[in-house]
Protein backbone atom coordinates (compact mmCIF):
# COMPACT_ATOMS: atom_id res chain seq x y z
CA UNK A 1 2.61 -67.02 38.60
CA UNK A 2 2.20 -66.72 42.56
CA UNK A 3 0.03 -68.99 44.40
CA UNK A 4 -1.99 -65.88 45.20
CA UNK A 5 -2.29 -64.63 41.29
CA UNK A 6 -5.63 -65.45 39.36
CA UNK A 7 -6.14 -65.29 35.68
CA UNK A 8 -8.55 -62.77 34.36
CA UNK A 9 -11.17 -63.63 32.50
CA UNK A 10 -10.83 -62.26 29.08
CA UNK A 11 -12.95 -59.04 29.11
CA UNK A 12 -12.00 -57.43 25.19
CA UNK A 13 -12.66 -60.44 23.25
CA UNK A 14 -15.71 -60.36 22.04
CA UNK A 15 -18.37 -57.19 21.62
CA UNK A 16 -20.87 -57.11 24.62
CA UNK A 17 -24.33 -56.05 22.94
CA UNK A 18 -25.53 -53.66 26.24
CA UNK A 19 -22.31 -51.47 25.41
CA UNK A 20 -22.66 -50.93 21.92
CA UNK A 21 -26.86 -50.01 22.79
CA UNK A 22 -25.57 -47.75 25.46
CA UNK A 23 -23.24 -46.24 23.19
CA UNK A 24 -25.75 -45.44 20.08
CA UNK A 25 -28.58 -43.90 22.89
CA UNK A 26 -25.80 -41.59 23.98
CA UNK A 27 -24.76 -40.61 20.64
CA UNK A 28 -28.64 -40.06 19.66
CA UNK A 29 -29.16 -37.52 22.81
CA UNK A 30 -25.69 -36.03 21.93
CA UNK A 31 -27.03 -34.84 18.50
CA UNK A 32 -30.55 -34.33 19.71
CA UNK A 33 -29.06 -31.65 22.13
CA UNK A 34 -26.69 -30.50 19.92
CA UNK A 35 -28.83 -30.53 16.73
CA UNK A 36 -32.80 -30.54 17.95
CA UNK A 37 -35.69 -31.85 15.61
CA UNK A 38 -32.97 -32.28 12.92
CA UNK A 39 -33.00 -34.79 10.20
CA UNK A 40 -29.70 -36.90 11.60
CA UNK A 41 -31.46 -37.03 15.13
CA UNK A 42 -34.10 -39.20 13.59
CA UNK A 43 -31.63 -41.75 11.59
CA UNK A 44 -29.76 -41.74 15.15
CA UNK A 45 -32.98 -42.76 16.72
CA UNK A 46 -33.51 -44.97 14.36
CA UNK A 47 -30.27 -46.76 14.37
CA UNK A 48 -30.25 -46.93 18.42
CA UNK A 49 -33.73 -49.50 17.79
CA UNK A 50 -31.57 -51.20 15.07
CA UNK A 51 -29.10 -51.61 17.72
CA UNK A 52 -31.32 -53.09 20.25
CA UNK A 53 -32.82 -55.10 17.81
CA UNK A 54 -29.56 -56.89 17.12
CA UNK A 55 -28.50 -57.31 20.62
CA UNK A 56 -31.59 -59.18 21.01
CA UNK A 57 -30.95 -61.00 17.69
CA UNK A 58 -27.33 -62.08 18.55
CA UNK A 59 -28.69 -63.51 22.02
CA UNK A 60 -31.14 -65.34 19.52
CA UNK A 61 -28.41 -66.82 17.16
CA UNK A 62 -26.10 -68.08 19.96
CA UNK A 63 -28.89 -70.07 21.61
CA UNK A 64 -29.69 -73.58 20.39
CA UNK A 65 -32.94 -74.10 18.64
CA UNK A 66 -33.89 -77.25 20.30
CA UNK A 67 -37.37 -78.24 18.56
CA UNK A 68 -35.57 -77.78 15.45
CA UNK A 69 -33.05 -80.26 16.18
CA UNK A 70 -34.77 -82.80 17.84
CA UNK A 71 -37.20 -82.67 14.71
CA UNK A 72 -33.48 -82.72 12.94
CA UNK A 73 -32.74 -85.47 14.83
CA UNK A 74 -35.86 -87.73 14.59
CA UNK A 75 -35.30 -87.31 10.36
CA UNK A 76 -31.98 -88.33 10.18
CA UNK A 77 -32.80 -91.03 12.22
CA UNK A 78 -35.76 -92.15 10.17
CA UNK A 79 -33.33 -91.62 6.72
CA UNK A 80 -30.56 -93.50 8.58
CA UNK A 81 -33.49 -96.72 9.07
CA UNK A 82 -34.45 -96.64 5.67
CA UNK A 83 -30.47 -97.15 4.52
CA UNK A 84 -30.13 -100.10 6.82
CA UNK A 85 -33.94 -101.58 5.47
CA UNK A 86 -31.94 -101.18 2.13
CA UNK A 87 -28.86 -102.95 3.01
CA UNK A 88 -30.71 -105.52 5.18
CA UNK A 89 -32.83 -106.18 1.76
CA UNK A 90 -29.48 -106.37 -0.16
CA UNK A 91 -28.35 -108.87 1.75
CA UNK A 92 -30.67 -111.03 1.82
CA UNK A 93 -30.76 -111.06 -2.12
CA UNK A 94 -27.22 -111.86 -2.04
CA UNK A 95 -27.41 -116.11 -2.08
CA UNK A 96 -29.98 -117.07 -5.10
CA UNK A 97 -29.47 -113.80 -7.35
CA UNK A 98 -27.17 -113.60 -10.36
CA UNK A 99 -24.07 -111.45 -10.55
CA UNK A 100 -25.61 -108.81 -12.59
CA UNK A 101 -28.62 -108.30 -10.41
CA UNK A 102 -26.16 -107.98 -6.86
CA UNK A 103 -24.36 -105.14 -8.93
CA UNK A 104 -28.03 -103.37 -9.60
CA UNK A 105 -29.12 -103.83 -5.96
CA UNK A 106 -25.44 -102.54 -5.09
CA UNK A 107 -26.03 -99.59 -7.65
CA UNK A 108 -29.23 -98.96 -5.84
CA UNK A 109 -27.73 -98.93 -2.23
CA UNK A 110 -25.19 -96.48 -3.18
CA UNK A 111 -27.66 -94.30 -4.38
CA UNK A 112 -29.58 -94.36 -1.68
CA UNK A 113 -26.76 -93.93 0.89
CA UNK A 114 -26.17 -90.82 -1.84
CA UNK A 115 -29.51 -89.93 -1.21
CA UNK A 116 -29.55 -90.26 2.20
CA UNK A 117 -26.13 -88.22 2.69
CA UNK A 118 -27.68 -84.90 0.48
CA UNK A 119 -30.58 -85.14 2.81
CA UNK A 120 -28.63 -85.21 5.96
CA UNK A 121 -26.61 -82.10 4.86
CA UNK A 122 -29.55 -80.07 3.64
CA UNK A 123 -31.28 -81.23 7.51
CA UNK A 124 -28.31 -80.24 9.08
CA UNK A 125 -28.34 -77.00 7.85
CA UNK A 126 -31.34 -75.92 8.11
CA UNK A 127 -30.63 -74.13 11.41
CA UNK A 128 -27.76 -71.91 9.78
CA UNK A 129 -29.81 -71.48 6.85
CA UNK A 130 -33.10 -69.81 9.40
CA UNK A 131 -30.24 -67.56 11.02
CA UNK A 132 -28.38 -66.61 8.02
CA UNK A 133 -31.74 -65.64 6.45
CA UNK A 134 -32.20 -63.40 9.60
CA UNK A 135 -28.95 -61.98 9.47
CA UNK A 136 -28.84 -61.01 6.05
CA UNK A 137 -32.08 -59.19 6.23
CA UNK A 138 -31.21 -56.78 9.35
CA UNK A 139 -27.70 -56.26 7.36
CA UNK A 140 -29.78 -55.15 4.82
CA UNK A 141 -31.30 -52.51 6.66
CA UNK A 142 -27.49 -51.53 8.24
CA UNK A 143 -26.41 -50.99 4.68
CA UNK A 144 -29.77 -48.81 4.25
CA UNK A 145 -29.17 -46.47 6.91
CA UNK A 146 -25.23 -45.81 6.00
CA UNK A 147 -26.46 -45.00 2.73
CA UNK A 148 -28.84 -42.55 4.36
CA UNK A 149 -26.05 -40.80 6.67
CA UNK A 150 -24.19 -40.39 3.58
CA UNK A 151 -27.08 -38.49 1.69
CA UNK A 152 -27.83 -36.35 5.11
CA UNK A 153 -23.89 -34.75 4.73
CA UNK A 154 -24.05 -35.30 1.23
CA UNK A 155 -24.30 -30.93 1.23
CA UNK A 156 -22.31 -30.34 4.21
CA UNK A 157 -19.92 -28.64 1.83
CA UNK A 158 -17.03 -27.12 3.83
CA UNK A 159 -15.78 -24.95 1.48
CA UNK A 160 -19.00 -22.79 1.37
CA UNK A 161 -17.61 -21.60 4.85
CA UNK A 162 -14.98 -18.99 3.10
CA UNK A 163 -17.14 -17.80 -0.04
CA UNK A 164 -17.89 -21.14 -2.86
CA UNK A 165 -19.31 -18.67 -5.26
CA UNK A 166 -22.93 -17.34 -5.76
CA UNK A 167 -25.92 -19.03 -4.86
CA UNK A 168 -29.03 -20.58 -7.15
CA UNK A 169 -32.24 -21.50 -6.40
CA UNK A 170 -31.93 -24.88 -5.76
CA UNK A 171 -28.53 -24.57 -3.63
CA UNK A 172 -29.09 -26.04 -0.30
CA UNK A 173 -29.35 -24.13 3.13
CA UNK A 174 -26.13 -23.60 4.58
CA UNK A 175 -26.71 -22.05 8.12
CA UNK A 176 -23.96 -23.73 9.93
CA UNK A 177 -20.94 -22.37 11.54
CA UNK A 178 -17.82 -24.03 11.10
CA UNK A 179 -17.76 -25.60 14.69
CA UNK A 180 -21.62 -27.03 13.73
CA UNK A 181 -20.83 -28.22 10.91
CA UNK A 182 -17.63 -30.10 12.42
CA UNK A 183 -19.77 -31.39 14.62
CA UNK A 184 -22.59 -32.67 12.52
CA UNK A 185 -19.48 -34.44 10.36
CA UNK A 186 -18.12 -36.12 13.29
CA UNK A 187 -21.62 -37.60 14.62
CA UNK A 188 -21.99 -38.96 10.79
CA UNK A 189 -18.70 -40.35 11.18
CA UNK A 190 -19.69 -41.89 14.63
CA UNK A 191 -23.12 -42.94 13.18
CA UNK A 192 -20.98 -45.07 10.59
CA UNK A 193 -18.89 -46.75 13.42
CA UNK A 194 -21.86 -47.90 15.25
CA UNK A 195 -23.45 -49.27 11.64
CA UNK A 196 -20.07 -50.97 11.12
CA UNK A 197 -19.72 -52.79 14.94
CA UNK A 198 -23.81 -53.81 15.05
CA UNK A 199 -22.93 -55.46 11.45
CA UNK A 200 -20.57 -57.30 13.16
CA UNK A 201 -22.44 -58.18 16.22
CA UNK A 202 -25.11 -60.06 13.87
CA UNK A 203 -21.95 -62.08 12.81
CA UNK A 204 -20.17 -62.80 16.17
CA UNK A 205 -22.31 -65.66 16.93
CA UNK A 206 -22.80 -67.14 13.89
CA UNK A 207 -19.52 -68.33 11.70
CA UNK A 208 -21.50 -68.79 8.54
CA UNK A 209 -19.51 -67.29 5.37
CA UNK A 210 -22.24 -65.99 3.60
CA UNK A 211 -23.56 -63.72 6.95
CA UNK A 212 -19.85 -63.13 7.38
CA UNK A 213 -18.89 -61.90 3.87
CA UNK A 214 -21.95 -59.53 3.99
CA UNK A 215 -21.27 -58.07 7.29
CA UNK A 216 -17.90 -57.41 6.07
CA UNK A 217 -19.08 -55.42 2.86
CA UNK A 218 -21.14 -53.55 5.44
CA UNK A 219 -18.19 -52.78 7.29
CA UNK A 220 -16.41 -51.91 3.91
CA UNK A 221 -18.84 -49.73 2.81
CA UNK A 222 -18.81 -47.95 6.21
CA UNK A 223 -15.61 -47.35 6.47
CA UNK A 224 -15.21 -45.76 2.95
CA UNK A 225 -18.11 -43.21 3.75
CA UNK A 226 -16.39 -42.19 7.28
CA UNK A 227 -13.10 -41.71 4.82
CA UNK A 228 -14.99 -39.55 2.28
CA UNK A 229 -16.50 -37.69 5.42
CA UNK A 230 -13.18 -37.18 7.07
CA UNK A 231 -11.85 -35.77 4.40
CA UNK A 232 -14.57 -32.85 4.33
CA UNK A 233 -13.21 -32.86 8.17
CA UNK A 234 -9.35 -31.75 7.11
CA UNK A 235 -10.72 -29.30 4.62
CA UNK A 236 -12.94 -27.45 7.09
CA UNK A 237 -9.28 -27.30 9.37
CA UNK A 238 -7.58 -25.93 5.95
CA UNK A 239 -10.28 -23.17 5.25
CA UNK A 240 -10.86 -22.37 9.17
CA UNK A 241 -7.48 -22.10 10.44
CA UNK A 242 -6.51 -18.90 8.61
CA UNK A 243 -9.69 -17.55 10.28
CA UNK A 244 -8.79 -18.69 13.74
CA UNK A 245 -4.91 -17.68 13.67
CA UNK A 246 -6.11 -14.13 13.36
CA UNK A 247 -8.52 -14.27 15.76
CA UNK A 248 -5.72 -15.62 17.82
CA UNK A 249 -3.15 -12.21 16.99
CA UNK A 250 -2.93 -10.14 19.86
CA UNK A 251 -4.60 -6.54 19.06
């Protein structure tokens, strides 16, 4: 390295909140404009607040709750004095006491060391235990809404494009052309994405395993819906391109 070269700070590391918000609020206008006063507008709308919601949760989680641990600290501090009253009161039994009562006054030490130790551990993670619970309910509402972009392209059927049969009474509307309904299949595939990075913004601050393992079946379950999605995608090329090939023929 040259005395004039300077390390970069590392800029792709981590998931900045502002871009992922800026992303969903373009994505919402793009189907509003493409798609006005529709259903999937709404759950777009809806999942740009979720998304500004858990910026403002993942600034939250990586700030130190300070009350809470100097209340943290002031009980483990007050447990630690009553081990050392015990010990202090152990010794001092030591000299006139028979053999059998220093082993039940060592008994009772270790237990409350024991004690003492569970009580520390449930203290100490009290903190994680106030986040996780925070976590886990807005992942909650992630898995929610990718369940509900699923059901919105649930009868996007592609194949109705090039004649799927006669209609019934209860068969959906199908007033889409083939470049709509592309469209419409992409922005549920793009809705996804966004559900899958916000699920792991809620964990990026926070390396607790039981926030971690359910932001990861969030992703999971995202990415298998954008799969099942993308695959109505490659029909509607299969059943289309005859169509445009012949549009393409010179007369």
């Amino acid at each position: 390295m040259t005395g004039g070269d300077t390390l970069a700070p590392p800029m792709f590391r981590r998931l900045d909140p502002a871009r992922i918000v800026d992303t969903a609020a373009t994505l919402q206008r793009r189907i509003s404009e493409r798609f006005p006063g529709s259903s999937l507008s709404r759950v777009a709308a809806e999942l740009e607040g979720v998304t500004r919601e858990a910026a403002d949760v993942s600034v939250w989680m990586a700030r130190p709750n300070v009350p809470l641990r100097v209340a943290l600290g002031a009980g483990i501090v007050a447990l630690g004095s009553v081990v050392l009253v015990a010990a202090a009161t152990l010794y001092r039994q030591l000299g006139p006491q028979t053999w059998s009562d220093w082993v039940q006054g060592l008994e009772a030490l270790i237990n409350d060391i024991v004690f003492v130790g569970v009580a520390v551990y449930f203290l100490l993670s009290l903190e994680v235990r106030h986040k996780r619970r925070r976590a886990l309910a807005a992942l909650h509402v992630l898995r929610s809404l990718a369940h509900i972009v699923d059901m919105h392209q649930l009868t996007k059927d592609p194949e109705q494009l090039v004649g799927g049969g006669p209609r019934t009474e209860s068969s959906p509307a199908r007033t889409m052309t083939a470049f709509q309904l592309a469209r419409y299949l992409d922005y549920s595939t793009e809705l996804l994405a966004i559900i899958s990075k916000v699920a792991a913004l809620y964990v990026q601050e926070l390396g607790d395993p039981v926030t971690m393992g359910a932001a990861s079946a969030v992703e999971e379950l995202a990415v298998s819906l954008s799969r099942t999605i993308w695959q109505k995608i490659v029909i509607l090329e299969r059943v289309t391109a005859p169509a445009a090939a012949r549009d393409a023929k010179p007369a």
